[in-house]
N, C-alpha and C. Protein backbone atom coordinates (compact mmCIF):
# COMPACT_ATOMS: atom_id res chain seq x y z
N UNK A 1 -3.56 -15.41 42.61
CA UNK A 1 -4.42 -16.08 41.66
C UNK A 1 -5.51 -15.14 41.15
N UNK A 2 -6.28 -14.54 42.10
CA UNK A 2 -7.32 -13.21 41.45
C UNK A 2 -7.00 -12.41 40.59
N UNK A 3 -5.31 -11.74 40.77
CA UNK A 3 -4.59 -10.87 40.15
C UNK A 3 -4.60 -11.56 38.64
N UNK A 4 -3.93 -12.51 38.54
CA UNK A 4 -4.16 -13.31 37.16
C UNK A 4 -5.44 -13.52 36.80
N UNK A 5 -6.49 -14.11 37.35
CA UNK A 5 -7.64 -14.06 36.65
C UNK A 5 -7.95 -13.07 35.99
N UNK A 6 -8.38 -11.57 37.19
CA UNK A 6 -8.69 -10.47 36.74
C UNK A 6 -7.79 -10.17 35.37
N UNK A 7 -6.35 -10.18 35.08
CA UNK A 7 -5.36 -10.12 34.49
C UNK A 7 -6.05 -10.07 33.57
N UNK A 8 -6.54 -11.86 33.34
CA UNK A 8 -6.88 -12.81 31.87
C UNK A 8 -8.09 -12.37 31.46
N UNK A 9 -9.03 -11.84 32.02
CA UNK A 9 -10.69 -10.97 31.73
C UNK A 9 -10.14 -9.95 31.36
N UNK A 10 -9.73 -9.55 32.24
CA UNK A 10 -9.34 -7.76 31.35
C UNK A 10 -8.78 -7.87 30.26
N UNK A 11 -7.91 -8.76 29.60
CA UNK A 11 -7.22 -8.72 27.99
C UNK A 11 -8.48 -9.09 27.24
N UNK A 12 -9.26 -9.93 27.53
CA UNK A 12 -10.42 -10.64 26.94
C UNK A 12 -11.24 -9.76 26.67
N UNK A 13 -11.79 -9.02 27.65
CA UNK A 13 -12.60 -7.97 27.26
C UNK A 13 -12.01 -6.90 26.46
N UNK A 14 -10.83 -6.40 26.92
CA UNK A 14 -10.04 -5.11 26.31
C UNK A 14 -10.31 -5.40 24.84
N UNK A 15 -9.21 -6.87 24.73
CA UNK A 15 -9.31 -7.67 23.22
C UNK A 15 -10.55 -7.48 22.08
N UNK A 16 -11.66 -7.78 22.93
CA UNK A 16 -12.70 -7.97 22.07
C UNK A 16 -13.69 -6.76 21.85
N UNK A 17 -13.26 -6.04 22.67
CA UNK A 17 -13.83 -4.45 22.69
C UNK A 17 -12.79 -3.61 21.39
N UNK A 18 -11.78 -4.16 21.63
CA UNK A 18 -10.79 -2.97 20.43
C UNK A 18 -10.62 -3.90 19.23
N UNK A 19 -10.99 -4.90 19.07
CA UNK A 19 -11.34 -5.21 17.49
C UNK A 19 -12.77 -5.20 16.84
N UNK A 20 -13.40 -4.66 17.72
CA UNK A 20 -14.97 -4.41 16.59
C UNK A 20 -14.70 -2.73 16.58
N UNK A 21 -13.88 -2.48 16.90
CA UNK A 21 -13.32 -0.87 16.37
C UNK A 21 -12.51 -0.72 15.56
N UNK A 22 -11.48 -1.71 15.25
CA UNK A 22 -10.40 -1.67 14.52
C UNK A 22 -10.66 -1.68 12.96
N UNK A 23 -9.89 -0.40 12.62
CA UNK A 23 -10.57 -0.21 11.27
C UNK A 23 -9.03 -0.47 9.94
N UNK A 24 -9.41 -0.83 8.71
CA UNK A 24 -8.46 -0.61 7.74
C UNK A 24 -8.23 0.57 6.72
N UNK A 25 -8.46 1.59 7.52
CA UNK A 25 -8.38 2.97 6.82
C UNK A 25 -7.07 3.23 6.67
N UNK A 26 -7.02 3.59 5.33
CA UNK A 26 -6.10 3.83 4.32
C UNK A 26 -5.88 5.90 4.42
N UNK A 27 -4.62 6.18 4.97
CA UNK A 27 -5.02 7.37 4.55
C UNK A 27 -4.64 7.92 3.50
N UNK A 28 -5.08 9.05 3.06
CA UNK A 28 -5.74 9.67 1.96
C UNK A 28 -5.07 9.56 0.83
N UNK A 29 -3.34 9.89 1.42
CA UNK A 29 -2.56 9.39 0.40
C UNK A 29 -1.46 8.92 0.00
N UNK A 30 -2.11 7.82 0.76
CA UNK A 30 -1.54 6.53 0.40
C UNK A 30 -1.17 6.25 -0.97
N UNK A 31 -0.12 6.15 -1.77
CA UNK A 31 0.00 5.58 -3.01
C UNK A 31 0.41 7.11 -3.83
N UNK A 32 -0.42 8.26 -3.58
CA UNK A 32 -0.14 9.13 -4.18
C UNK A 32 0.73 10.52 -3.97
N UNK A 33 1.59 9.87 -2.80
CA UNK A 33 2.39 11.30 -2.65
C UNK A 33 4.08 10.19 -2.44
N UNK A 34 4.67 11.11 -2.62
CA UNK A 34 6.02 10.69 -2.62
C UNK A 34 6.47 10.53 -1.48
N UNK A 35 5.87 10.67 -0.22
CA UNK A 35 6.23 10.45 1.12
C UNK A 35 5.32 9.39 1.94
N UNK A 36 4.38 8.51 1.28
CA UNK A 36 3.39 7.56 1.41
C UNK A 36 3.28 6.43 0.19
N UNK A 37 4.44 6.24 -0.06
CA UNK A 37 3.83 5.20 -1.69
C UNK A 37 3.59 3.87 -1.00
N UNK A 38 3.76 2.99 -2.41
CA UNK A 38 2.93 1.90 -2.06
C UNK A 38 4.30 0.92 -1.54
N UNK A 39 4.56 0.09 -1.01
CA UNK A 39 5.83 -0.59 -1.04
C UNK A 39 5.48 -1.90 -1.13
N UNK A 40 5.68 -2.35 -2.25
CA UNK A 40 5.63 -3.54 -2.72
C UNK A 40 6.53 -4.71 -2.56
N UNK A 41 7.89 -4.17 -2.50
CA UNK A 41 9.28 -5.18 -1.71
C UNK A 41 9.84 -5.94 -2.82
N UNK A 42 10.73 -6.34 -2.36
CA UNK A 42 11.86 -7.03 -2.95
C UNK A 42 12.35 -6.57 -4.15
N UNK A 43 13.95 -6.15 -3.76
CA UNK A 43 14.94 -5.69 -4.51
C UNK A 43 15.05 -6.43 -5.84
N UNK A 44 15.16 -7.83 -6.30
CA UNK A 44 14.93 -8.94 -6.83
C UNK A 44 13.99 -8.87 -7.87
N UNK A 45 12.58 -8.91 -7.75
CA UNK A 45 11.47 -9.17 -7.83
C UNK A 45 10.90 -7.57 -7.92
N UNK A 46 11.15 -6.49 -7.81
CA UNK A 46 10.87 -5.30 -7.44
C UNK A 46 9.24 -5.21 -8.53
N UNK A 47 9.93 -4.99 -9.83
CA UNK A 47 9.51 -4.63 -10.93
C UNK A 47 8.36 -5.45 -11.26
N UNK A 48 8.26 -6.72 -11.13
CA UNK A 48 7.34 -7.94 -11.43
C UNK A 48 6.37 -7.52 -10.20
N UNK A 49 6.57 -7.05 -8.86
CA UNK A 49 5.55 -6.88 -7.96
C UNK A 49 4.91 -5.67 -8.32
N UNK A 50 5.72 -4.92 -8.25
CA UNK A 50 4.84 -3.45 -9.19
C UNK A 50 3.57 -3.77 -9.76
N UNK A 51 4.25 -4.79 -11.15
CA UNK A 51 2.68 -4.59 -11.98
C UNK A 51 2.19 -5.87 -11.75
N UNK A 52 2.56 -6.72 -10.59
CA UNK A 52 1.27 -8.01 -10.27
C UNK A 52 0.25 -6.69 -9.24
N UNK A 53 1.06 -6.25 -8.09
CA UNK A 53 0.10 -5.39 -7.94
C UNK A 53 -0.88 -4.44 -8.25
N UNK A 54 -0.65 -3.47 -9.28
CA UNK A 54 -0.84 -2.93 -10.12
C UNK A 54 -2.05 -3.52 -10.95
N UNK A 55 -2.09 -4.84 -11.30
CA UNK A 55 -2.73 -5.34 -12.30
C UNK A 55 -4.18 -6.05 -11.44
N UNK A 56 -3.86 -5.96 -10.15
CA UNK A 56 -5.22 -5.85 -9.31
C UNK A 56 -5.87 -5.30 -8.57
N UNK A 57 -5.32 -4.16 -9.36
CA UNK A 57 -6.06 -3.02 -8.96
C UNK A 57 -7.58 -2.39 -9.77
N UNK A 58 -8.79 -2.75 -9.00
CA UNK A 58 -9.95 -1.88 -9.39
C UNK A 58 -10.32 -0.85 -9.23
N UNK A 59 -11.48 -0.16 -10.10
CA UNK A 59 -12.42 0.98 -9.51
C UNK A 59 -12.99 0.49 -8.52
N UNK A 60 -13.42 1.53 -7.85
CA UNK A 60 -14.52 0.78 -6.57
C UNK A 60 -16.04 0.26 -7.20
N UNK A 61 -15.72 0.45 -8.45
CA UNK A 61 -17.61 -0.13 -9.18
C UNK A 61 -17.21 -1.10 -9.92
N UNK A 62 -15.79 -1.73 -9.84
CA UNK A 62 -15.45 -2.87 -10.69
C UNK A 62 -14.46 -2.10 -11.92
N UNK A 63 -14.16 -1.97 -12.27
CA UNK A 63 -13.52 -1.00 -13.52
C UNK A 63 -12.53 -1.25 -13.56
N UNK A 64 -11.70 -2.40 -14.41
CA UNK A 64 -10.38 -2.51 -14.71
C UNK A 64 -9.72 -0.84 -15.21
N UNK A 65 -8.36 -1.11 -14.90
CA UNK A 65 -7.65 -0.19 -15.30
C UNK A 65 -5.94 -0.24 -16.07
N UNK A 66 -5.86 0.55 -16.60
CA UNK A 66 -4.11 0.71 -17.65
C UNK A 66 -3.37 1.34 -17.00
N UNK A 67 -2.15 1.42 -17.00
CA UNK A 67 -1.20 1.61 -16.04
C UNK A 67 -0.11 1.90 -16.97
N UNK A 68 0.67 2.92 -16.63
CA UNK A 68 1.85 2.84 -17.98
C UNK A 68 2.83 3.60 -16.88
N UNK A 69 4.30 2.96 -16.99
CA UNK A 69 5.62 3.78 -16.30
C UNK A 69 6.12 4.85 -16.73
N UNK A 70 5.91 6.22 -16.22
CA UNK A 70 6.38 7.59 -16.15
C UNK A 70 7.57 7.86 -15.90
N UNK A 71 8.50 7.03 -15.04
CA UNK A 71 9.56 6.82 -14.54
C UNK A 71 9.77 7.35 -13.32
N UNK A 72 11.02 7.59 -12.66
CA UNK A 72 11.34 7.29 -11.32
C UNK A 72 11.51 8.71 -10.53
N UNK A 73 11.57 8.97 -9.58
CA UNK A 73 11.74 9.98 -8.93
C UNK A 73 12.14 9.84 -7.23
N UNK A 74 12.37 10.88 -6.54
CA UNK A 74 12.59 11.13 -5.00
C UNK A 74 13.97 10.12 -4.43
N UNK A 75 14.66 10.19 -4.71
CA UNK A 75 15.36 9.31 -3.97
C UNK A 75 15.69 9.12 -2.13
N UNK A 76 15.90 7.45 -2.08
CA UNK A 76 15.60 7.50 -0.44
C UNK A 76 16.60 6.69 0.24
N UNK A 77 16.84 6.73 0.99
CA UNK A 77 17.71 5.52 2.10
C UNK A 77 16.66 4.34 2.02
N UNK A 78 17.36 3.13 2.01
CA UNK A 78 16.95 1.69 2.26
C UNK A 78 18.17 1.06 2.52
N UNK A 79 17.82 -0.20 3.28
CA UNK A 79 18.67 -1.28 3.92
C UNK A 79 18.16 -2.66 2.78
N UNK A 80 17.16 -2.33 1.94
CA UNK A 80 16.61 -3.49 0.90
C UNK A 80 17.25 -3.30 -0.02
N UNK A 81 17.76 -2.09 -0.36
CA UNK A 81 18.72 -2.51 -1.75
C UNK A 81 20.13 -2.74 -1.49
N UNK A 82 20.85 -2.96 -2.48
CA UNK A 82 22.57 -3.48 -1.99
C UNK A 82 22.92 -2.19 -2.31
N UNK A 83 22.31 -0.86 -2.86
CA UNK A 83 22.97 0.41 -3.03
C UNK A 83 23.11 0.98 -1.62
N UNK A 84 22.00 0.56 -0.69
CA UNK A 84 21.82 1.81 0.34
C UNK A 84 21.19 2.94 0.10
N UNK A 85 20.35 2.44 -0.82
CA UNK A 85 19.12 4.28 -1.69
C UNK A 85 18.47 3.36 -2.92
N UNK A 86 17.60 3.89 -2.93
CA UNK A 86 16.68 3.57 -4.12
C UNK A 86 15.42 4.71 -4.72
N UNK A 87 14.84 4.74 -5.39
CA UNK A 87 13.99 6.11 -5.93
C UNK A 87 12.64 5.11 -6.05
N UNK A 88 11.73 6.28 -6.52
CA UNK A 88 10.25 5.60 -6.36
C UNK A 88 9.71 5.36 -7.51
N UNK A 89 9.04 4.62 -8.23
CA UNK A 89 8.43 4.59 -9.36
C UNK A 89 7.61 5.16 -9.48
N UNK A 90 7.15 5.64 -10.67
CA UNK A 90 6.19 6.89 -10.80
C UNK A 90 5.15 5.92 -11.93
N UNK A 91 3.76 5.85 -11.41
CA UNK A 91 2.73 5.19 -12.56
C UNK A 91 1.69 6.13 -12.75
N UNK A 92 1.02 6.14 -14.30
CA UNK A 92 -0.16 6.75 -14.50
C UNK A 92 -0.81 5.46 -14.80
N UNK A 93 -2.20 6.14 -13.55
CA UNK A 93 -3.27 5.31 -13.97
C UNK A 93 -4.79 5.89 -14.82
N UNK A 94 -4.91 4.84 -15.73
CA UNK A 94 -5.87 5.16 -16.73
C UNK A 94 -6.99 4.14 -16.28
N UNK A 95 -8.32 4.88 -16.11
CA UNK A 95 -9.60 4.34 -15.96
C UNK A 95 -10.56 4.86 -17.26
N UNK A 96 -11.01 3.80 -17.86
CA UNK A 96 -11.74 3.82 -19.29
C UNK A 96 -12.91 5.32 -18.92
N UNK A 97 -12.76 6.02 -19.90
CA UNK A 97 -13.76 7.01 -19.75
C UNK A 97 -13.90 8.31 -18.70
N UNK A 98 -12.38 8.09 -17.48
CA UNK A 98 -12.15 9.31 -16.32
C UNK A 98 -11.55 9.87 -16.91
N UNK A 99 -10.96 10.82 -17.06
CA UNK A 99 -10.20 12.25 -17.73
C UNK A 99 -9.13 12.57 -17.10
N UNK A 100 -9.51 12.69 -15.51
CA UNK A 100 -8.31 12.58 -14.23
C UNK A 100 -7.46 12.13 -14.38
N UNK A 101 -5.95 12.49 -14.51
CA UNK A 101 -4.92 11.75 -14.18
C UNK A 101 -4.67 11.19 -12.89
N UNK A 102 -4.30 10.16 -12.70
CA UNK A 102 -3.85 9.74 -11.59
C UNK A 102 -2.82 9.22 -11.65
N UNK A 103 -2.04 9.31 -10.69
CA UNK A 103 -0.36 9.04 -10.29
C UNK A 103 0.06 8.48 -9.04
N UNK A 104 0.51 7.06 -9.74
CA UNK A 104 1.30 6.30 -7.62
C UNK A 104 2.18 6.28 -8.01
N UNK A 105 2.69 6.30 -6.47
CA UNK A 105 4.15 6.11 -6.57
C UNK A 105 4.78 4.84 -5.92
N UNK A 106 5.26 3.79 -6.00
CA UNK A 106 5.68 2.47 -5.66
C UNK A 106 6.90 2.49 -5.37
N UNK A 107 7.11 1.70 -4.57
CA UNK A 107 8.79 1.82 -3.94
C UNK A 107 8.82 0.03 -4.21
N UNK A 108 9.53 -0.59 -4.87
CA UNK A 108 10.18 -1.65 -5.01
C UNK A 108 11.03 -2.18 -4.26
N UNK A 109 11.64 -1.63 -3.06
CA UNK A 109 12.43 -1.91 -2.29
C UNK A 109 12.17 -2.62 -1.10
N UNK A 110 11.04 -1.72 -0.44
CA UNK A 110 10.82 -2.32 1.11
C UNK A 110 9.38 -2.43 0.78
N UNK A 111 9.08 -3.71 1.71
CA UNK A 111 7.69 -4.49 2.15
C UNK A 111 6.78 -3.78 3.08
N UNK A 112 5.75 -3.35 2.42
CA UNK A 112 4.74 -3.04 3.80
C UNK A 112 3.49 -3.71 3.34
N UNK A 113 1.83 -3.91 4.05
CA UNK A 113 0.97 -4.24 4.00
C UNK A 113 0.25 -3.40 2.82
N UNK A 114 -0.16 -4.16 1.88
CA UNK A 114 -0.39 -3.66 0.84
C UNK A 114 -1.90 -3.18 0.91
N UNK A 115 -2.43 -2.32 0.39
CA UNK A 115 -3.71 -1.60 0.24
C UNK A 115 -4.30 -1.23 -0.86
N UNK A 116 -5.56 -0.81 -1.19
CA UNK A 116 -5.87 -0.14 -2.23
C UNK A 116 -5.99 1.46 -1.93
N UNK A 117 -5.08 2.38 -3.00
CA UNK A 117 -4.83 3.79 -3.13
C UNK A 117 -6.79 4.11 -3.00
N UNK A 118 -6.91 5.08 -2.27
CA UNK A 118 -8.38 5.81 -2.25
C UNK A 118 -9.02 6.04 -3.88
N UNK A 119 -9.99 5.28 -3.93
CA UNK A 119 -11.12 5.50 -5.13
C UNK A 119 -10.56 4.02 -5.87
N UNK A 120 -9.96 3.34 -5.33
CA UNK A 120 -9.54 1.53 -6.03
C UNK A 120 -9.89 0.69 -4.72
N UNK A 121 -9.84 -0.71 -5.35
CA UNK A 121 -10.18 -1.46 -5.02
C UNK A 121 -9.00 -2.99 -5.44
N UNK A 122 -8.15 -3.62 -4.35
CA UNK A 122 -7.90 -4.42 -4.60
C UNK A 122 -8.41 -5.72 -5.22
N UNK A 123 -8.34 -6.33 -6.42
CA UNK A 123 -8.82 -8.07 -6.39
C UNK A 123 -8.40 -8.82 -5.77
């Protein structure tokens, strides 16, 4: 019975000690390299998640942004498409008045936890 108590304190404490640490850091590049894109999911639906995602995407000071398709690149193994491979979408993003190009890359295929690319901000 001690063994279990002690057991049930120690997760409790462990627990509550490693989530006021637990952080949602995004690394660096995330979204912008061809070996880190964004994966938005479904084979189906691919294209429509792209730019719902896409379309809530901010500056970090609020700053809507334009988005236009460059087209596709890198091709990869997946179990989400019925090919068995799929390639990555290639977007330029336009922020009113930055000069910078910026470029993600989105995979339409497979689902992961979605984020905002470094210097954006999800709505």
């Amino acid at each position: 019975m001690n063994k279990i108590l002690f057991f049930f304190l120690a997760c409790i404490l462990l627990g509550c000690a490693s989530s006021g640490t637990a952080t949602s850091k995004v690394a660096d590049d995330y979204g912008y390299s061809e070996s880190n894109p964004i994966k938005v999911g479904g084979f189906s639906n691919g294209p429509a998640n792209e730019r719902a995602y896409l379309q809530r995407l901010r500056t970090v000071d609020g700053k809507s942004i334009s988005f236009e398709r460059r087209g596709s690149c890198c091709m990869f193994e997946t179990k989400s498409s019925p090919f068995g491979g799929g390639m990555l979408d290639i977007y330029e993003i336009k922020v009113k008045g930055d000069t910078v190009k910026k470029i993600l890359y989105l995979n339409m295929y497979d689902k992961g936890k979605l984020y905002a690319p470094k210097g954006f901000v999800l709505k």
